[in-house]
Every structure is written in C-alpha cells, then in structure tokens.
N, C-alpha and C. Protein backbone atom coordinates (compact mmCIF):
# COMPACT_ATOMS: atom_id res chain seq x y z
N UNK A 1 100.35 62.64 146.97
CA UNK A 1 101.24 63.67 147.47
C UNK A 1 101.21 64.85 146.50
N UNK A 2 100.94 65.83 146.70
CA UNK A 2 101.00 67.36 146.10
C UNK A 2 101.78 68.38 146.49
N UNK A 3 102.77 68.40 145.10
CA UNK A 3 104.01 69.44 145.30
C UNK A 3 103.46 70.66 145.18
N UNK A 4 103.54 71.80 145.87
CA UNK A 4 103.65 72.75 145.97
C UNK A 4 104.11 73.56 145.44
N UNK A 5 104.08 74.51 145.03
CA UNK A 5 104.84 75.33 144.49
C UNK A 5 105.09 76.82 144.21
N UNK A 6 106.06 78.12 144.72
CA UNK A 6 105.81 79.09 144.95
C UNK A 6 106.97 80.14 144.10
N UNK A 7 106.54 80.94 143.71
CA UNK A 7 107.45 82.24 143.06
C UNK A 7 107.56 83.30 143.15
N UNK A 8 108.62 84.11 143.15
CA UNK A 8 108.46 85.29 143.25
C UNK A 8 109.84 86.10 142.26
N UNK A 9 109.41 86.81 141.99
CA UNK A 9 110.45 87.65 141.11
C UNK A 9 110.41 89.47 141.67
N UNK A 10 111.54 90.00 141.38
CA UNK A 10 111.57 91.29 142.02
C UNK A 10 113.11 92.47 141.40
N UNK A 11 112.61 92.97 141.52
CA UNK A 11 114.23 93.82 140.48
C UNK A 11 114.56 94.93 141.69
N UNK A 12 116.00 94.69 141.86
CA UNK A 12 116.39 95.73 142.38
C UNK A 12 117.30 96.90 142.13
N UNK A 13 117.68 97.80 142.44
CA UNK A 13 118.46 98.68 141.61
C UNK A 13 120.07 98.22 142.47
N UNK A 14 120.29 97.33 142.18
CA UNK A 14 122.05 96.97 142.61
C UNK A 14 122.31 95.87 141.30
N UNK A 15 124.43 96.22 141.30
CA UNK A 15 124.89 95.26 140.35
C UNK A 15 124.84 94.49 141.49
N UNK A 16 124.81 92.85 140.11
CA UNK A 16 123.91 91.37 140.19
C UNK A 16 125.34 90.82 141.28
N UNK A 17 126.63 91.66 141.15
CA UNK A 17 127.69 90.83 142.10
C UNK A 17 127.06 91.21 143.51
N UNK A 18 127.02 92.50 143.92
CA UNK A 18 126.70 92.88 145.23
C UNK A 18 125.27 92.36 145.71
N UNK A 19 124.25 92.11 144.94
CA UNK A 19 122.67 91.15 145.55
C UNK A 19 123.54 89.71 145.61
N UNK A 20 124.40 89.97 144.91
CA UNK A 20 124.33 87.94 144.94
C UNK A 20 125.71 87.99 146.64
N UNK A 21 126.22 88.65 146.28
CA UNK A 21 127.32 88.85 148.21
C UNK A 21 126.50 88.57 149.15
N UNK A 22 125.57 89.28 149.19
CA UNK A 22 124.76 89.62 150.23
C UNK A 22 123.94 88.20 150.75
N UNK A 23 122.96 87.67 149.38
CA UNK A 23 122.56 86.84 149.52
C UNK A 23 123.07 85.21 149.70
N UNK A 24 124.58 84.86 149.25
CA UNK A 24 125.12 84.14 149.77
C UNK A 24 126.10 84.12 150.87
N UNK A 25 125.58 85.00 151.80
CA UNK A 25 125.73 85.19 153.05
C UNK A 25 125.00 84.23 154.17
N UNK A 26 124.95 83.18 154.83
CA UNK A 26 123.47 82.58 155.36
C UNK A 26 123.63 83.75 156.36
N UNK A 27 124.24 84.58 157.22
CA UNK A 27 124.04 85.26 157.90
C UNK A 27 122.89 85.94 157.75
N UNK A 28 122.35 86.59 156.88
CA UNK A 28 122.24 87.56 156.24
C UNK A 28 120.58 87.35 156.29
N UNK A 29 120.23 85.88 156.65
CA UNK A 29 119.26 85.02 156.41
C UNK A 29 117.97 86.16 157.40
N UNK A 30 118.58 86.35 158.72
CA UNK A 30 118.04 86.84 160.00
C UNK A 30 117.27 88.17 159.52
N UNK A 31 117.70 88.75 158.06
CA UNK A 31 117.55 90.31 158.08
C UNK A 31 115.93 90.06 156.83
N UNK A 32 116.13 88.81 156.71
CA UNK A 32 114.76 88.84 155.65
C UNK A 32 114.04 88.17 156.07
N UNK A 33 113.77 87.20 156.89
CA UNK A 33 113.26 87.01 158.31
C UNK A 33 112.28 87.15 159.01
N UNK A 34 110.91 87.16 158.87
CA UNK A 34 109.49 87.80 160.15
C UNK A 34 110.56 87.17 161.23
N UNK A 35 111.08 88.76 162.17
CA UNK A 35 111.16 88.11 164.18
C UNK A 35 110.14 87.16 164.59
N UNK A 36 108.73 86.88 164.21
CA UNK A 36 108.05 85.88 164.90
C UNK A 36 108.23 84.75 164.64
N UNK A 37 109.20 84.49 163.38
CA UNK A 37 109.87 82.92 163.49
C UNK A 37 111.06 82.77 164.35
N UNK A 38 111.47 83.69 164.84
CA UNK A 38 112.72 83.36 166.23
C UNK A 38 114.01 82.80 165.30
N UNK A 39 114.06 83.23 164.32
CA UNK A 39 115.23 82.67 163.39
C UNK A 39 116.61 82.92 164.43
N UNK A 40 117.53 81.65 164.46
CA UNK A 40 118.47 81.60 164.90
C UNK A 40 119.53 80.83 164.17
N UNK A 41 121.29 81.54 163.60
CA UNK A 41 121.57 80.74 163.14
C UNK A 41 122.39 79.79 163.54
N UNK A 42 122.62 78.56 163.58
CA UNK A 42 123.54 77.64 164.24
C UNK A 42 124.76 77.35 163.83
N UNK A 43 124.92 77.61 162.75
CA UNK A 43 126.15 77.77 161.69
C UNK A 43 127.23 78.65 161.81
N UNK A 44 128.44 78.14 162.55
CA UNK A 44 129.38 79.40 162.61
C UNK A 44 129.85 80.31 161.35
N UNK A 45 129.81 81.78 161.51
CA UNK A 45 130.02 82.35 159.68
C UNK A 45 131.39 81.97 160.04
N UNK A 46 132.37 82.83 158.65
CA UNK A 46 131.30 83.03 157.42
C UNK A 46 131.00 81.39 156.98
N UNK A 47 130.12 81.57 156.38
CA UNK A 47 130.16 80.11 155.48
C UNK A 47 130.15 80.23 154.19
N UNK A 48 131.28 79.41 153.74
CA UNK A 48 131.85 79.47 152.40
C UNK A 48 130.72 78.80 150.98
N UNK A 49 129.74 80.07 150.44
CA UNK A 49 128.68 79.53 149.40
C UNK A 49 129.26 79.12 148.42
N UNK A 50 129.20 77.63 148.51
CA UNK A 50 129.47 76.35 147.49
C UNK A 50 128.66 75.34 147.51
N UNK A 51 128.51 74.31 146.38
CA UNK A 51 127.89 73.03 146.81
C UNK A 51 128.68 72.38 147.43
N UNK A 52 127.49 71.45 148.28
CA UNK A 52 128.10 70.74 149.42
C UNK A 52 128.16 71.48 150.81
N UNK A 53 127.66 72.54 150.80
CA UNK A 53 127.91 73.64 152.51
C UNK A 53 126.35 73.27 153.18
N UNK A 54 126.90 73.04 154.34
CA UNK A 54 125.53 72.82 154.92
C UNK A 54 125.61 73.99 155.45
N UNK A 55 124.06 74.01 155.98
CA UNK A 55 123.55 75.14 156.75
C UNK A 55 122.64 74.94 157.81
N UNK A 56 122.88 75.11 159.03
CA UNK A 56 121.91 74.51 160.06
C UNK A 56 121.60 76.16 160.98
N UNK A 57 119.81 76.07 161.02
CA UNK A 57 119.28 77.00 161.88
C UNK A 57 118.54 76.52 162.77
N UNK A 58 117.25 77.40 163.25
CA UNK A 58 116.35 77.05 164.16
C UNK A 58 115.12 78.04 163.91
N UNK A 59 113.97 77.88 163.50
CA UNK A 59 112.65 78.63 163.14
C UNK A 59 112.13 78.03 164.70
N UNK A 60 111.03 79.18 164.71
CA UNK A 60 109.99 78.66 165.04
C UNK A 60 108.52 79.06 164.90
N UNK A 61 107.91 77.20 164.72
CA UNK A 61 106.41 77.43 164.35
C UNK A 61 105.79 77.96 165.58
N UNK A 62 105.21 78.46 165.55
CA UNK A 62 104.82 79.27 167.02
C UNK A 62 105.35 79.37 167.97
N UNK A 63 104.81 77.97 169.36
CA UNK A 63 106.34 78.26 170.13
C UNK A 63 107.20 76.90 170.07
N UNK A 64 106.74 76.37 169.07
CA UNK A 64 107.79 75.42 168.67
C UNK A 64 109.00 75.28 168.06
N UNK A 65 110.34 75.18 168.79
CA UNK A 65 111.55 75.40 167.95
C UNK A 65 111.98 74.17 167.02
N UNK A 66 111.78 74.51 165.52
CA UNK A 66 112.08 73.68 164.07
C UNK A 66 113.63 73.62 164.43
N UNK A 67 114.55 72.98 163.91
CA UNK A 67 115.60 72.95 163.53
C UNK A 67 115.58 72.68 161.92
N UNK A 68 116.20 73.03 161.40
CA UNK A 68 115.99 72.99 159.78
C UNK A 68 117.90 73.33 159.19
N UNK A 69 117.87 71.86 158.61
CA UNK A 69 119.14 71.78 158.33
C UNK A 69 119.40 71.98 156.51
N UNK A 70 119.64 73.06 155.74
CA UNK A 70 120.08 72.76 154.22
C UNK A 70 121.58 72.79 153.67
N UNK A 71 121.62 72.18 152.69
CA UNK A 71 122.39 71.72 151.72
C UNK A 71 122.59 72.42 150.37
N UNK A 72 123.36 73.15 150.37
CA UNK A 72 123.82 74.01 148.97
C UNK A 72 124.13 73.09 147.90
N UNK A 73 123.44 72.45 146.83
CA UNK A 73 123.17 71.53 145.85
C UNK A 73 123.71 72.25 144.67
N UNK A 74 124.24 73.22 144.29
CA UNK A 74 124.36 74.31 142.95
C UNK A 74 124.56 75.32 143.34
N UNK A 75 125.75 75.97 143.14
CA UNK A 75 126.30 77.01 143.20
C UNK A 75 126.71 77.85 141.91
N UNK A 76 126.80 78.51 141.47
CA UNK A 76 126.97 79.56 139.73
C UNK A 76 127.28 80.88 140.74
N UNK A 77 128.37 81.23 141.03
CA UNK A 77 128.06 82.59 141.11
C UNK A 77 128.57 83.54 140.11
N UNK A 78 127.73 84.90 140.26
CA UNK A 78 126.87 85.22 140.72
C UNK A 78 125.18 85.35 140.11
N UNK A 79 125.22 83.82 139.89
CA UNK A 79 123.53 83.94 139.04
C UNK A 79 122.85 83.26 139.45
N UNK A 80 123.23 81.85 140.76
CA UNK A 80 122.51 80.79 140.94
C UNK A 80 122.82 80.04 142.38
N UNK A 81 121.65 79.46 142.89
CA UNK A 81 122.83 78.70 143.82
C UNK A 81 120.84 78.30 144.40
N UNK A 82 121.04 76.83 144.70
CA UNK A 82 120.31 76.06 145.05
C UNK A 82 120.03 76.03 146.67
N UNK A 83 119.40 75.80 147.69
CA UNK A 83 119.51 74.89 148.48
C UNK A 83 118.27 74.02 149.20
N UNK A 84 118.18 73.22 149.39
CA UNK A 84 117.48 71.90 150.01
C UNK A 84 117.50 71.40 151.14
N UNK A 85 116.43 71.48 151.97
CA UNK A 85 116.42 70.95 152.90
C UNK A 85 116.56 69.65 153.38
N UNK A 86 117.40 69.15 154.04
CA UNK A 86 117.59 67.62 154.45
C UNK A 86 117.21 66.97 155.73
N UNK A 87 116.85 68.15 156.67
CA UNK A 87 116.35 68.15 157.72
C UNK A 87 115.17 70.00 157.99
N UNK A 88 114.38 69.35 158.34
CA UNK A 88 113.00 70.67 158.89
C UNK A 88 111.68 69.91 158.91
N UNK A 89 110.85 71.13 158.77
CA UNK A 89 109.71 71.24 158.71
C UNK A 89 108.86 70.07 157.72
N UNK A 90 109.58 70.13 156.29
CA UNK A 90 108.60 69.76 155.06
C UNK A 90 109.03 67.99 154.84
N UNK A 91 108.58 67.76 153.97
CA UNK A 91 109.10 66.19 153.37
C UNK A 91 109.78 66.50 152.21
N UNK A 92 110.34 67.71 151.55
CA UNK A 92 110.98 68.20 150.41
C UNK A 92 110.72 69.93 150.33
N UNK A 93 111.66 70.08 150.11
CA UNK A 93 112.52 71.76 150.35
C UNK A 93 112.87 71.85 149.12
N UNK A 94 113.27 72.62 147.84
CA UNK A 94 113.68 72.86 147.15
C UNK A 94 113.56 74.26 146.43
N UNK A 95 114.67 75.23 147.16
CA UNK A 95 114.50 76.60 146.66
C UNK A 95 115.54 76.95 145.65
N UNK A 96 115.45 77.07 144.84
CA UNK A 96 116.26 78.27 143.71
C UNK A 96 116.51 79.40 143.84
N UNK A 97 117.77 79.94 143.77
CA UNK A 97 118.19 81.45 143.85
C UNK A 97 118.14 82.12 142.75
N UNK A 98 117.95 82.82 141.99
CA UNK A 98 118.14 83.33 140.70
C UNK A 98 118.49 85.06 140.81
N UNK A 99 119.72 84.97 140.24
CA UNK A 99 120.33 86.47 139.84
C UNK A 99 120.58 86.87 138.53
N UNK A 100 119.52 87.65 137.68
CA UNK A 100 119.99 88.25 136.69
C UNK A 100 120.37 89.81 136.35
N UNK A 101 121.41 89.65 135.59
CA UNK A 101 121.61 91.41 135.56
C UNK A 101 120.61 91.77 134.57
N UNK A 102 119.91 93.28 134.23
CA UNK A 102 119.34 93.95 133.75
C UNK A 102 120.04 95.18 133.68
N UNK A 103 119.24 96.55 132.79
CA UNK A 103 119.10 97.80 132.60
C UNK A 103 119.04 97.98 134.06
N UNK A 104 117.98 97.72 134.56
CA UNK A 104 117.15 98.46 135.64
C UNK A 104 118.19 97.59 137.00
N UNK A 105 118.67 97.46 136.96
CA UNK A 105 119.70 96.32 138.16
C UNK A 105 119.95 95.02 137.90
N UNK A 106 119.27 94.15 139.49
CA UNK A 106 119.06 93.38 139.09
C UNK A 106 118.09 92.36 139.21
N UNK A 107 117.57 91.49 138.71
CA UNK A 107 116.70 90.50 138.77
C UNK A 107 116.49 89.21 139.97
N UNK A 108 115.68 89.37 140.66
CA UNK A 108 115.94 88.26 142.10
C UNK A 108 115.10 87.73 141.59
N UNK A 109 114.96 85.86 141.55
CA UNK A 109 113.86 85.62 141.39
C UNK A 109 114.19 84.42 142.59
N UNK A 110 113.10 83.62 143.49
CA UNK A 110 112.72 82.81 143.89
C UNK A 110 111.54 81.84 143.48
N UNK A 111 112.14 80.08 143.58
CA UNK A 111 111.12 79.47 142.84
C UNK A 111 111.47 78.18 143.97
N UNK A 112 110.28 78.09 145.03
CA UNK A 112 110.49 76.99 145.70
C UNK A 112 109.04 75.78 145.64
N UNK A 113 110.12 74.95 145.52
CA UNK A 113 109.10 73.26 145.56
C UNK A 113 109.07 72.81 146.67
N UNK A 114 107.84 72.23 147.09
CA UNK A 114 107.86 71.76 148.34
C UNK A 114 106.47 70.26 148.50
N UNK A 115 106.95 69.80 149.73
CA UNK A 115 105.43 68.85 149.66
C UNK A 115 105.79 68.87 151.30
N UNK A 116 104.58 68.92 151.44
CA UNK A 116 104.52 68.87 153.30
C UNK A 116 103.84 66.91 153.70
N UNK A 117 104.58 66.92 155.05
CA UNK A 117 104.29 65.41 155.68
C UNK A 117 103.06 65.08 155.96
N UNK A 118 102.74 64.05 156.64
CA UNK A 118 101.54 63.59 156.86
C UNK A 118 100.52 63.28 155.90
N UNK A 119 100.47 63.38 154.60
CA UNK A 119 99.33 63.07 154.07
C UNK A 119 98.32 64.08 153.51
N UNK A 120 97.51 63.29 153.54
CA UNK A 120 96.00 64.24 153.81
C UNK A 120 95.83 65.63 154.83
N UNK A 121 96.56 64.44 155.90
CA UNK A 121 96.43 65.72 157.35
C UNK A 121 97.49 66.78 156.52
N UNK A 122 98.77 66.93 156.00
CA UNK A 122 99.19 67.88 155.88
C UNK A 122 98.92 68.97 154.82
N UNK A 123 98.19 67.88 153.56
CA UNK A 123 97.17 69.31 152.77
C UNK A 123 96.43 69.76 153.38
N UNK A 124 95.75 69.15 154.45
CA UNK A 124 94.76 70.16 154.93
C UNK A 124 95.83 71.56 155.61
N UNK A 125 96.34 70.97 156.80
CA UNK A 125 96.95 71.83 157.18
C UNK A 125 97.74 73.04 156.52
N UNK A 126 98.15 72.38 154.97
CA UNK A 126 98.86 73.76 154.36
C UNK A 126 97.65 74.69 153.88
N UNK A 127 96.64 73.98 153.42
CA UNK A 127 95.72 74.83 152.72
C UNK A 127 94.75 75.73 153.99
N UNK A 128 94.63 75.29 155.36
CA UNK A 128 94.69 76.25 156.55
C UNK A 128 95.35 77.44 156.96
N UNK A 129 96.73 76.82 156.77
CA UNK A 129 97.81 77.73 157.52
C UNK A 129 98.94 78.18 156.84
N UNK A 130 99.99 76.85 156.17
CA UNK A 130 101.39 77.02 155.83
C UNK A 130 100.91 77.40 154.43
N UNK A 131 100.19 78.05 153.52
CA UNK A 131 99.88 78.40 152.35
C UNK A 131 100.15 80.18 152.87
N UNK A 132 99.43 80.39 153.77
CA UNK A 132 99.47 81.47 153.96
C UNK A 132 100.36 82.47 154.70
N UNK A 133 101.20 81.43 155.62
CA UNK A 133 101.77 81.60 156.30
C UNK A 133 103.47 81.95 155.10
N UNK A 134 103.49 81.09 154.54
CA UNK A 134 104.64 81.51 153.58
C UNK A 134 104.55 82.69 152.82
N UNK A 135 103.54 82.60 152.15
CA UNK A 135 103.14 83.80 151.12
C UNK A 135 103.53 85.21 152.24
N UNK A 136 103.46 85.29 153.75
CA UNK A 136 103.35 86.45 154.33
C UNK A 136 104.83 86.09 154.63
N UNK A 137 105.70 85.48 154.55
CA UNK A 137 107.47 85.58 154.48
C UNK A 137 107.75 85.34 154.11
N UNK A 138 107.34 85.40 152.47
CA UNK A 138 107.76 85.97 151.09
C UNK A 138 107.23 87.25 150.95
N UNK A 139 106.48 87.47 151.16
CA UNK A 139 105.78 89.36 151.38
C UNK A 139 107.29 90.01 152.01
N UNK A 140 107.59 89.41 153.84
CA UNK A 140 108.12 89.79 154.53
C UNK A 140 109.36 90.89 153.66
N UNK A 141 109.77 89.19 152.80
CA UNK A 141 111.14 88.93 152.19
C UNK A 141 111.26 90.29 151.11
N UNK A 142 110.35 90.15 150.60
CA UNK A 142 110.44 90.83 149.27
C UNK A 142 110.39 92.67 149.87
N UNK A 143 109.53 93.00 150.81
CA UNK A 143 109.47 94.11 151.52
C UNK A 143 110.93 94.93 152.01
N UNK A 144 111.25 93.52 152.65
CA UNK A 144 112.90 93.94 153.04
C UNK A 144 113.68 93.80 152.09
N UNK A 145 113.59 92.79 151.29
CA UNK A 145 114.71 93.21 150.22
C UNK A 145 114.63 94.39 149.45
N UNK A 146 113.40 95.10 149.06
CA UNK A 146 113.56 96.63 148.50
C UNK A 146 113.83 97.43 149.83
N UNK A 147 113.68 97.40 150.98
CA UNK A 147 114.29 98.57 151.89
C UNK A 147 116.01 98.57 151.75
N UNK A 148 116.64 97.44 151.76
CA UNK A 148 117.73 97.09 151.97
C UNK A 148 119.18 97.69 150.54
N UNK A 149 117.99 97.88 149.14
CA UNK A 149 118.83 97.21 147.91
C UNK A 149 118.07 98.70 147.48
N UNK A 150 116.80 99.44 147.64
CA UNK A 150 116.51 100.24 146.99
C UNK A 150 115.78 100.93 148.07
N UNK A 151 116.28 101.69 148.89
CA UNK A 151 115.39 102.60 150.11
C UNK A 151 114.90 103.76 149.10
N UNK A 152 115.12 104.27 148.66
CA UNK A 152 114.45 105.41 147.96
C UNK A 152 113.90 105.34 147.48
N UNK A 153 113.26 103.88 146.53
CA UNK A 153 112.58 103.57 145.50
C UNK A 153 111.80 102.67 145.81
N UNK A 154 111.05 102.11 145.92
CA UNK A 154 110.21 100.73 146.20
C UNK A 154 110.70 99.72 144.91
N UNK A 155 111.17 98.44 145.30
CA UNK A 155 111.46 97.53 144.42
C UNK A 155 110.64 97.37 143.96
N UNK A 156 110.71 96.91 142.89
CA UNK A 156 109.09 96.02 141.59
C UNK A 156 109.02 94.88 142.06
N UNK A 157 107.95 94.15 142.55
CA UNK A 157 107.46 93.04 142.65
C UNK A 157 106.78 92.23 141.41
N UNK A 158 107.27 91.47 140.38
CA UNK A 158 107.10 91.19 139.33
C UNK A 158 106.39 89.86 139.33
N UNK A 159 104.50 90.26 138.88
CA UNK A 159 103.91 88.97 138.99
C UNK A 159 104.01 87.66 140.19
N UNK A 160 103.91 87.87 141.11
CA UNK A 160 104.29 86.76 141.99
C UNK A 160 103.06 85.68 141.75
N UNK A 161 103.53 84.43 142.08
CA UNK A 161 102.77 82.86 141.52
C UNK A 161 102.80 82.48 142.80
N UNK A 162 102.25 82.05 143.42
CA UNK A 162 101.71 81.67 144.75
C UNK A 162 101.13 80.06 144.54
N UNK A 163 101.99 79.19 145.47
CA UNK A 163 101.46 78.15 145.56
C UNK A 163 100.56 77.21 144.53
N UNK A 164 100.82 76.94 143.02
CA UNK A 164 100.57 75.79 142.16
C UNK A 164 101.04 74.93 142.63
N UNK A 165 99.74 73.87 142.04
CA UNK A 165 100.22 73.03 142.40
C UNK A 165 100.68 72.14 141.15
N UNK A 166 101.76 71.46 140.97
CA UNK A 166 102.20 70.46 139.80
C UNK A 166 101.91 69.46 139.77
C-alpha cells in the first residue's frame, strides 16, 4: 500500500483570523471547488468548526455521484484544524489546514495523506488519473483562493510538492 502525499503552501494578503473564518466555513467548500465535480453540500450550515463535526457532501467522479463524509479530528483556531475522511472515495483521507500569520498576511498551507483502494488496480489508476486529477483542484484551489483573498495581486504559490510518496 502507498501513501500518497500532497502540498501546497500559498500567502495571502489577509489577517490569519479572517482566512481562517472563511475557511472554517464547510460552506464555503463550493467556492474552491472545479463545477465539474458537482460539489453539493449535505450538511445543514452553519456548522460549528470543532473536533468531532462531521461533514457530509457529494462530488462527482465524472458522472458518478461520491458521497464523501469527514470528521473534524483537530481544531486550533485560528491556525489549525484537521479533517478526515470516514466515508468517500479513498481508503484514507487526511488533510491539514495550516494558518500562519506573517509580514506579508497570511500563510495557507495544505498537506494531505492519502492511499487509494483496490490495490495494485488503484496505483495504477492514481498514477493514470487521480494524480492528476487532484493536482488540477489544488491548482483550481489555490487560483481561487488568490482571486478571493488578493484580487489585485496574484497570491504566491510557495513551492508546491505534488504527490510523494512515503
């Protein structure tokens, strides 16, 4: 089995309270989002970001509708907050939120672990498709989060790490 593994870091020009509002919003989920995953959320708002809050949506892989259920595992606000999938797509979900303040704003970083099902069949398949397919909604992500946090400026995209494997 081969964990996966993906990063991204990015600075925006907002204080670290107002990125971190925003982002523990699951609402909020829809606006960073490629429309061609049909993101829908199932979760009545607001929902209160703590550990222990579930979160239930609906992706979809093409025209297949995922249901994908997570679990807020770690909460720090406003610098941290975990969540994990317990139901979706993968055989292990594990994304990190990271908010640091800076000079320049503030610091977003994302660091998700993952291992996909099936085996063999599913390295192949990530190293086909879901390798690439993420990296382009984390692109998505990171695109919209500088329109959203810095329209005048283009956010810094800081070194992004793409899929190691551990």
């Amino acid at each position: 089995m081969k964990l996966y593994f993906l990063k991204r870091r990015q600075i925006v020009k907002k204080d670290i309270k107002e990125v971190f509002l925003f982002f523990s919003d699951p609402g909020n989920l829809r606006l960073l989002t490629p429309s061609s995953l049909g993101f829908v959320m199932l979760t009545p708002s607001p929902v209160e970001m703590k550990a222990g809050a579930l979160i239930n949506y609906i992706i979809k892989l093409g025209f297949i509708p995922i249901r994908w259920t997570t679990l807020i595992t770690a909460c720090q606000p406003p610098y941290r907050f975990i969540d994990e999938q317990l139901d979706g797509p993968y055989s292990f979900w594990h994304h990190t939120h990271t908010f640091t303040g800076t000079e320049d704003g503030t610091l977003i970083e994302d660091e998700v672990r993952y291992l996909m099902p099936f085996g063999i069949w599913g390295r192949i398949f990530h190293f086909l498709f879901v390798r690439k397919k993420l990296e382009k909604i984390f692109d998505y992500r990171a695109k919209a989060i500088g329109q959203l946090f810095s329209p005048q400026e283009a956010s810094k995209l800081i070194n992004p790490e793409r899929d190691k494997i551990s």
